[in-house]
C-alpha atoms as a PDB file:
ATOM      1  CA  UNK A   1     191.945   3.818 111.270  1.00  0.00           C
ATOM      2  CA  UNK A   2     189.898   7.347 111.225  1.00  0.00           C
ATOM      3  CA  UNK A   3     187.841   8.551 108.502  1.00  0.00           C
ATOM      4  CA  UNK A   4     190.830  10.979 107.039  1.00  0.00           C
ATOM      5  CA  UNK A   5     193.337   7.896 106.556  1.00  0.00           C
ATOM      6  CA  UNK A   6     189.836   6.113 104.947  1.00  0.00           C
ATOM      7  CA  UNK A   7     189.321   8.913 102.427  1.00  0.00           C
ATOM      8  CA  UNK A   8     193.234   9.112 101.391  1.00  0.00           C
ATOM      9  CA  UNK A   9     192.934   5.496 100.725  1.00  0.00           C
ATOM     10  CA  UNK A  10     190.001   5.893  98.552  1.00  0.00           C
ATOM     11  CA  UNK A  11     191.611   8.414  96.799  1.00  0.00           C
ATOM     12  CA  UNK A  12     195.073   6.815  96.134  1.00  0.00           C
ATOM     13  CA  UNK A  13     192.813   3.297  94.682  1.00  0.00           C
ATOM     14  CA  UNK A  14     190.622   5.297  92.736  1.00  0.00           C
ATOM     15  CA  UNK A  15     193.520   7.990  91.009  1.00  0.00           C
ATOM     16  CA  UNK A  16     195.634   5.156  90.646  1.00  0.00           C
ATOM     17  CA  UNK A  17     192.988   3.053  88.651  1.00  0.00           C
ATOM     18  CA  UNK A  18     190.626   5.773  87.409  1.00  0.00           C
ATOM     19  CA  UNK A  19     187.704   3.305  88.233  1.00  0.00           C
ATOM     20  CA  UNK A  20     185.722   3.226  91.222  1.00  0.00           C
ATOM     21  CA  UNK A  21     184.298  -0.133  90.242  1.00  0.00           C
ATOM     22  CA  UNK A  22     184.994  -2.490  93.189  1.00  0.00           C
ATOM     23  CA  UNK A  23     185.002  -5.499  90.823  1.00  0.00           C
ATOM     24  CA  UNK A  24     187.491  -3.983  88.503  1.00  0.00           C
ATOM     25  CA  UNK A  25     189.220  -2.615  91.177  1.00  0.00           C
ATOM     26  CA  UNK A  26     189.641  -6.418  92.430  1.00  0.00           C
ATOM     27  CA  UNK A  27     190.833  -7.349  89.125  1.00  0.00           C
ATOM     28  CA  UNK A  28     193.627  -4.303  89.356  1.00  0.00           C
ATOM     29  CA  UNK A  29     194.767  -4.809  92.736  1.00  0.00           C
ATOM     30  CA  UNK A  30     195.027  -8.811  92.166  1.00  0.00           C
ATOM     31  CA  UNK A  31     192.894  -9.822  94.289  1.00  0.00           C
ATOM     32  CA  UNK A  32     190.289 -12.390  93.507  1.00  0.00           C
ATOM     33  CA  UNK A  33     186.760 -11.944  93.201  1.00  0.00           C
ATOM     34  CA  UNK A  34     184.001 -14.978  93.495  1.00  0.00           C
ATOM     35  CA  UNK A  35     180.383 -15.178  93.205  1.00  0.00           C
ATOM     36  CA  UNK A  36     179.105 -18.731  94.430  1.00  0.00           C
ATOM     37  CA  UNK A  37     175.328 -19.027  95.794  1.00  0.00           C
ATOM     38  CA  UNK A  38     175.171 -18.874  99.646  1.00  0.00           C
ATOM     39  CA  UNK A  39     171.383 -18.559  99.643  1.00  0.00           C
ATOM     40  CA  UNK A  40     168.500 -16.132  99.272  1.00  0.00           C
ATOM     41  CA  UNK A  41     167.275 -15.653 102.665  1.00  0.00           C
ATOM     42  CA  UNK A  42     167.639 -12.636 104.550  1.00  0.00           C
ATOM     43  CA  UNK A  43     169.780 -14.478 107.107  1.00  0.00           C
ATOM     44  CA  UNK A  44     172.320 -15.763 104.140  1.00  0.00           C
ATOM     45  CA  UNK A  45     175.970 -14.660 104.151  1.00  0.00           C
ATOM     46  CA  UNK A  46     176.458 -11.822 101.595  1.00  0.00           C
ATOM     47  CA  UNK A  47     179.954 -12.208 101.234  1.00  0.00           C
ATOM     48  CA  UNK A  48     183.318 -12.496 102.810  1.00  0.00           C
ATOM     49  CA  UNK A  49     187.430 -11.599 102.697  1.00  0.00           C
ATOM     50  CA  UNK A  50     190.204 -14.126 103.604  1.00  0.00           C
ATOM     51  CA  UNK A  51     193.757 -13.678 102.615  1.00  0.00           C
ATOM     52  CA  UNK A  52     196.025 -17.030 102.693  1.00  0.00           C
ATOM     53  CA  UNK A  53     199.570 -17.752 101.339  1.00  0.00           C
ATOM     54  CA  UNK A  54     199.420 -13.775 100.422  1.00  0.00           C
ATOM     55  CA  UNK A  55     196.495 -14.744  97.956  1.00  0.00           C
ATOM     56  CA  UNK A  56     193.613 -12.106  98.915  1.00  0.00           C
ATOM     57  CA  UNK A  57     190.214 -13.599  97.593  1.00  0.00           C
ATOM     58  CA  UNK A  58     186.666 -12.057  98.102  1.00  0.00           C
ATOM     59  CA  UNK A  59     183.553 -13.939  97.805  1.00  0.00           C
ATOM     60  CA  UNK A  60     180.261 -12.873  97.228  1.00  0.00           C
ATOM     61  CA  UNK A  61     176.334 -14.159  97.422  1.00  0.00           C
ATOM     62  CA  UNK A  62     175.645 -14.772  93.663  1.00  0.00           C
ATOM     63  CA  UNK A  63     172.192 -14.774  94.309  1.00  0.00           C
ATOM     64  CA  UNK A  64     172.223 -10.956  95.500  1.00  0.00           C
ATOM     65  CA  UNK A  65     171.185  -8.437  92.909  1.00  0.00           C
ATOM     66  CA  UNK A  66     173.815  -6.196  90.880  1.00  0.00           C
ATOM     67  CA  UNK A  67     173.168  -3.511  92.976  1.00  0.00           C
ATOM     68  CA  UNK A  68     173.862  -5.427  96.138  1.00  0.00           C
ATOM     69  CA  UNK A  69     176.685  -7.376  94.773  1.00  0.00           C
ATOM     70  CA  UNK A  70     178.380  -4.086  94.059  1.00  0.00           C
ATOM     71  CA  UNK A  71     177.945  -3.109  97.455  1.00  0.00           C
ATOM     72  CA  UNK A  72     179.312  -6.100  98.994  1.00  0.00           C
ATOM     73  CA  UNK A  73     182.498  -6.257  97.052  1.00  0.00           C
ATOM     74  CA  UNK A  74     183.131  -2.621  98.008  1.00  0.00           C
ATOM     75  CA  UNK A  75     182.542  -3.552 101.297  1.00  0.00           C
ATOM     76  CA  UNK A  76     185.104  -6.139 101.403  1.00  0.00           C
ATOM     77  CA  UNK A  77     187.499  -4.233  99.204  1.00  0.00           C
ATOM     78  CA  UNK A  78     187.386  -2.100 102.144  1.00  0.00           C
ATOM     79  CA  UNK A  79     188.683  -5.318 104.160  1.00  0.00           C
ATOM     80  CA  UNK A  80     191.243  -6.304 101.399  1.00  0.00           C
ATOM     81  CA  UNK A  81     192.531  -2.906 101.865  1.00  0.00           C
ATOM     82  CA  UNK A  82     192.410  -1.805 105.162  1.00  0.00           C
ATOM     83  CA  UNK A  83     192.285  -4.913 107.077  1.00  0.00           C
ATOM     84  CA  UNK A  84     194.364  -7.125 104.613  1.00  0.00           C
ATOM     85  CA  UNK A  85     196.263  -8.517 107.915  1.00  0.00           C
ATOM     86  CA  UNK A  86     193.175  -9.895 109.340  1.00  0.00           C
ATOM     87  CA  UNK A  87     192.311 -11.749 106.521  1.00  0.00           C
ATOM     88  CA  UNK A  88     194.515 -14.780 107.259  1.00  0.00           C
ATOM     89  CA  UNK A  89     191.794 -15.673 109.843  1.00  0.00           C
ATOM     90  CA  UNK A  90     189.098 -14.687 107.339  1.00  0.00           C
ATOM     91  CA  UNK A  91     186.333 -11.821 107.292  1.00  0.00           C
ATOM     92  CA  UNK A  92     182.810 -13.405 107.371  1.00  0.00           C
ATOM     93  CA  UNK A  93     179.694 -11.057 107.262  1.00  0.00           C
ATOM     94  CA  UNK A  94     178.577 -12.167 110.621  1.00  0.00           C
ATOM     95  CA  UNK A  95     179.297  -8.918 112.091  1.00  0.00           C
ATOM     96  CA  UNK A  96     178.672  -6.818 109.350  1.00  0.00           C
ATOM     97  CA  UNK A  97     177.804  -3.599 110.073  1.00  0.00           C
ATOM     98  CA  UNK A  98     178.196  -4.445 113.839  1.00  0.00           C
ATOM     99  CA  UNK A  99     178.503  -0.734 115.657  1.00  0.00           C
ATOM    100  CA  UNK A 100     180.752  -2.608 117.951  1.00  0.00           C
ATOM    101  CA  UNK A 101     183.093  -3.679 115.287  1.00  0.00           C
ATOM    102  CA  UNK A 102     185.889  -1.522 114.683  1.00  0.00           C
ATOM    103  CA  UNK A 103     187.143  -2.794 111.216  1.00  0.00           C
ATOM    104  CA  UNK A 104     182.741  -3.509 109.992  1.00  0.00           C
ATOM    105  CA  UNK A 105     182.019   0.009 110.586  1.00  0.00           C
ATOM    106  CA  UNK A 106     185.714   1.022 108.825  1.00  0.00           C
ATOM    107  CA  UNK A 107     185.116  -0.807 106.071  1.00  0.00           C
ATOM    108  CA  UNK A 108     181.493   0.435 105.788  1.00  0.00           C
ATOM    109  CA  UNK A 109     183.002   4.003 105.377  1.00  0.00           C
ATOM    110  CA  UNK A 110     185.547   2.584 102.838  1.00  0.00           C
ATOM    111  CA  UNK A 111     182.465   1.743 100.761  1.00  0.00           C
ATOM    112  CA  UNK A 112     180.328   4.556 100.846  1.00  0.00           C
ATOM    113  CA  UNK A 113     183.457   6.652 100.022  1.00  0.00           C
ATOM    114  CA  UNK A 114     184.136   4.779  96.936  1.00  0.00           C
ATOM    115  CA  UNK A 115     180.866   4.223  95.291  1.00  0.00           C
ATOM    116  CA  UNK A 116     179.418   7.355  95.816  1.00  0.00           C
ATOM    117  CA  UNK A 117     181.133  10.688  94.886  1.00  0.00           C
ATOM    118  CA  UNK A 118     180.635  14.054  96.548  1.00  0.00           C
ATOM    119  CA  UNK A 119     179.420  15.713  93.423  1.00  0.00           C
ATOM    120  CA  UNK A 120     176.874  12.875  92.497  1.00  0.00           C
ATOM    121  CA  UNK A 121     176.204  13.392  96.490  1.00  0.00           C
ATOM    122  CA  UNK A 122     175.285  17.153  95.546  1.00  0.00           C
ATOM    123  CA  UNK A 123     173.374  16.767  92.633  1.00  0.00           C
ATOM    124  CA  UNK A 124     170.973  14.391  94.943  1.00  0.00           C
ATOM    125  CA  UNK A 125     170.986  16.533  97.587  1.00  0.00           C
ATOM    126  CA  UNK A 126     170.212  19.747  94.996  1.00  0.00           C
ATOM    127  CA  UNK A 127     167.603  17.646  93.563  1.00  0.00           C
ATOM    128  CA  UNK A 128     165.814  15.352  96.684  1.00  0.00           C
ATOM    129  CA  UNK A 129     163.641  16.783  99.368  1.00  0.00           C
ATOM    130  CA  UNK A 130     164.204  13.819 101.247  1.00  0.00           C
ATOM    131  CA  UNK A 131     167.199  11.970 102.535  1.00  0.00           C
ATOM    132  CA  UNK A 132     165.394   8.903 101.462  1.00  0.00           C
ATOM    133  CA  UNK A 133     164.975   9.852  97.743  1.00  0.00           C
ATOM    134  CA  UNK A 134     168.370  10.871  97.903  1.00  0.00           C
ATOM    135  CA  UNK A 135     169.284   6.678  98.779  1.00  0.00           C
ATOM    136  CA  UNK A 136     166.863   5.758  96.312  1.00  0.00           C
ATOM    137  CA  UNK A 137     167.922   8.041  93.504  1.00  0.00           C
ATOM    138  CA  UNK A 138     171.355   6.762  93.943  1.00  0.00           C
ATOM    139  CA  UNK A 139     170.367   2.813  94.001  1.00  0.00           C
ATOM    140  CA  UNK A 140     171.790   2.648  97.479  1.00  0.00           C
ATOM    141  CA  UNK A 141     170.588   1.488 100.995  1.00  0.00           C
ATOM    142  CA  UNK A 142     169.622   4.700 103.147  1.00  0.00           C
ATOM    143  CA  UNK A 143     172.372   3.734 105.285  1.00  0.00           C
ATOM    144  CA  UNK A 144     175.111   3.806 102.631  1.00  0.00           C
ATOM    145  CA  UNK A 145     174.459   7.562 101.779  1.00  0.00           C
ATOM    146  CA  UNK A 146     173.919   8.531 105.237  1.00  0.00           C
ATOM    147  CA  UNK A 147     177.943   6.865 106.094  1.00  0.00           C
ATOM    148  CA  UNK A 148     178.489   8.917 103.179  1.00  0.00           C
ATOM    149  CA  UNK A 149     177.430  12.579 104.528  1.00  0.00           C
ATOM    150  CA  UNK A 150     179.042  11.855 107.161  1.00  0.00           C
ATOM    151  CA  UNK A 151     181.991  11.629 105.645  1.00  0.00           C
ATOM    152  CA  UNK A 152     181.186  15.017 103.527  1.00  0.00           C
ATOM    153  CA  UNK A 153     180.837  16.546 106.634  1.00  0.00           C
ATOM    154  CA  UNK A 154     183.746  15.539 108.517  1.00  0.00           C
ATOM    155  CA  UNK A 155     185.504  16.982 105.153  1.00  0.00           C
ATOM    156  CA  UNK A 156     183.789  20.442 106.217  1.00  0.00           C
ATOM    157  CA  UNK A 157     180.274  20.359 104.529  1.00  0.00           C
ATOM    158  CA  UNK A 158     177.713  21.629 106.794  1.00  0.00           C
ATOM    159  CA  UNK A 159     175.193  18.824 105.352  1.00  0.00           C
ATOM    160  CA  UNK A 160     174.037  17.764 109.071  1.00  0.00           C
ATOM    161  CA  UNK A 161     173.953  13.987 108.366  1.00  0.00           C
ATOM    162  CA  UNK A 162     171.554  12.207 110.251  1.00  0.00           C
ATOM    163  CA  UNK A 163     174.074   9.587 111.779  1.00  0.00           C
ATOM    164  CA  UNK A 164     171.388   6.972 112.478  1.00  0.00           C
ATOM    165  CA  UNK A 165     173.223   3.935 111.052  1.00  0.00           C
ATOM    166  CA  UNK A 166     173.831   0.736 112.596  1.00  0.00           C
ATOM    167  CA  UNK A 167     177.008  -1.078 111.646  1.00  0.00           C
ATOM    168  CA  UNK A 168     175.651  -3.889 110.884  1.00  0.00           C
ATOM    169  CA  UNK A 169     172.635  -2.684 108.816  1.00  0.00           C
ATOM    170  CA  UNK A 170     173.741  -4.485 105.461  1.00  0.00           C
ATOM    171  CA  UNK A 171     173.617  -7.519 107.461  1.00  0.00           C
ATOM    172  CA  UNK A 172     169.645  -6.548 107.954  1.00  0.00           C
ATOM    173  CA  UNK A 173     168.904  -5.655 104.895  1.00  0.00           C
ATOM    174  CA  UNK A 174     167.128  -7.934 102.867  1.00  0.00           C
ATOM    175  CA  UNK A 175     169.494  -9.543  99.762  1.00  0.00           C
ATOM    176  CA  UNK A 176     166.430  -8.852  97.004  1.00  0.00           C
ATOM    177  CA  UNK A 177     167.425  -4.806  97.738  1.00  0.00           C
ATOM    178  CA  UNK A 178     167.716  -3.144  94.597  1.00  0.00           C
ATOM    179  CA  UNK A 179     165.577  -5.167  92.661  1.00  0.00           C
ATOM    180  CA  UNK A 180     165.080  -3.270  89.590  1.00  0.00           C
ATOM    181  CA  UNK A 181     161.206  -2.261  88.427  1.00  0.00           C
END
């Protein structure tokens, strides 16, 4: 799937729903949503997608933080959505991220698309000298926001993204991100 038939998608869910909250989003499109603890360490699965007898269920780390929870369900929303055929042999996190994987990196884009808006992507860039404080101002990984220019871009902004992500960089990150002050 390219980046176009990503955004579209986006942008049916989100002026269908008028929410870009993945969990409520879950709750709209059916599609069950689970926090159960699968452990604090760095290594610990974050979350996962399977689909059986046409139920779709995501499941996510309970002991990640808000901020990371939110990004894991919109990362496997992305799954539910775009990869809903694959889920009858289940989605784990393994390869999250993974440059090599086709439907990671997809569903990566899915994410950054839907929790982060163009205009709030403005306002940060207006306001940020750096493309880190533009990540931290939003309360997302540096990764997330640079998947996101690069969307804005391939949409015709001249924003120069610095394309340095690794597909499986939310597998790397550690789950305590976004640990408020």
């Amino acid at each position: 799937m390219n980046i176009d038939a990503i955004i579209r998608t986006v942008s049916g869910i989100t002026n269908r729903y008028s929410d870009r909250d993945p969990a409520r989003l879950c709750r709209y499109m059916d599609i069950l949503l689970a926090y159960e603890p699968m452990g604090a360490a760095k290594q610990a699965c974050k979350g996962f997608f399977f689909r059986k007898l046409g139920v779709s269920v995501i499941t996510v780390n309970s002991e990640l933080t808000d901020t990371f929870r939110k990004l894991i369900t919109a990362h496997e929303l992305g799954h539910a959505v775009l990869h809903a055929d694959m889920g009858e042999r289940g989605l784990l996190d393994y390869g999250y991220f993974d440059k090599t994987n086709e439907c990671e990196r997809e569903a990566n884009f899915f994410a950054a698309e839907l929790l982060l808006t163009d205009s709030d992507m403005y306002e940060a860039l207006y306001e940020c000298s750096t493309y880190y404080e533009i990540a931290q101002r939003l309360y997302v990984p540096a990764e997330l926001a640079d998947l996101k220019l690069q969307i804005m871009e391939h949409k015709g902004c001249d924003l120069h993204a610095p394309r340095e992500t690794a597909a499986d960089f939310i597998g790397k990150l550690d789950v305590r991100y976004g640990e408020g002050s």
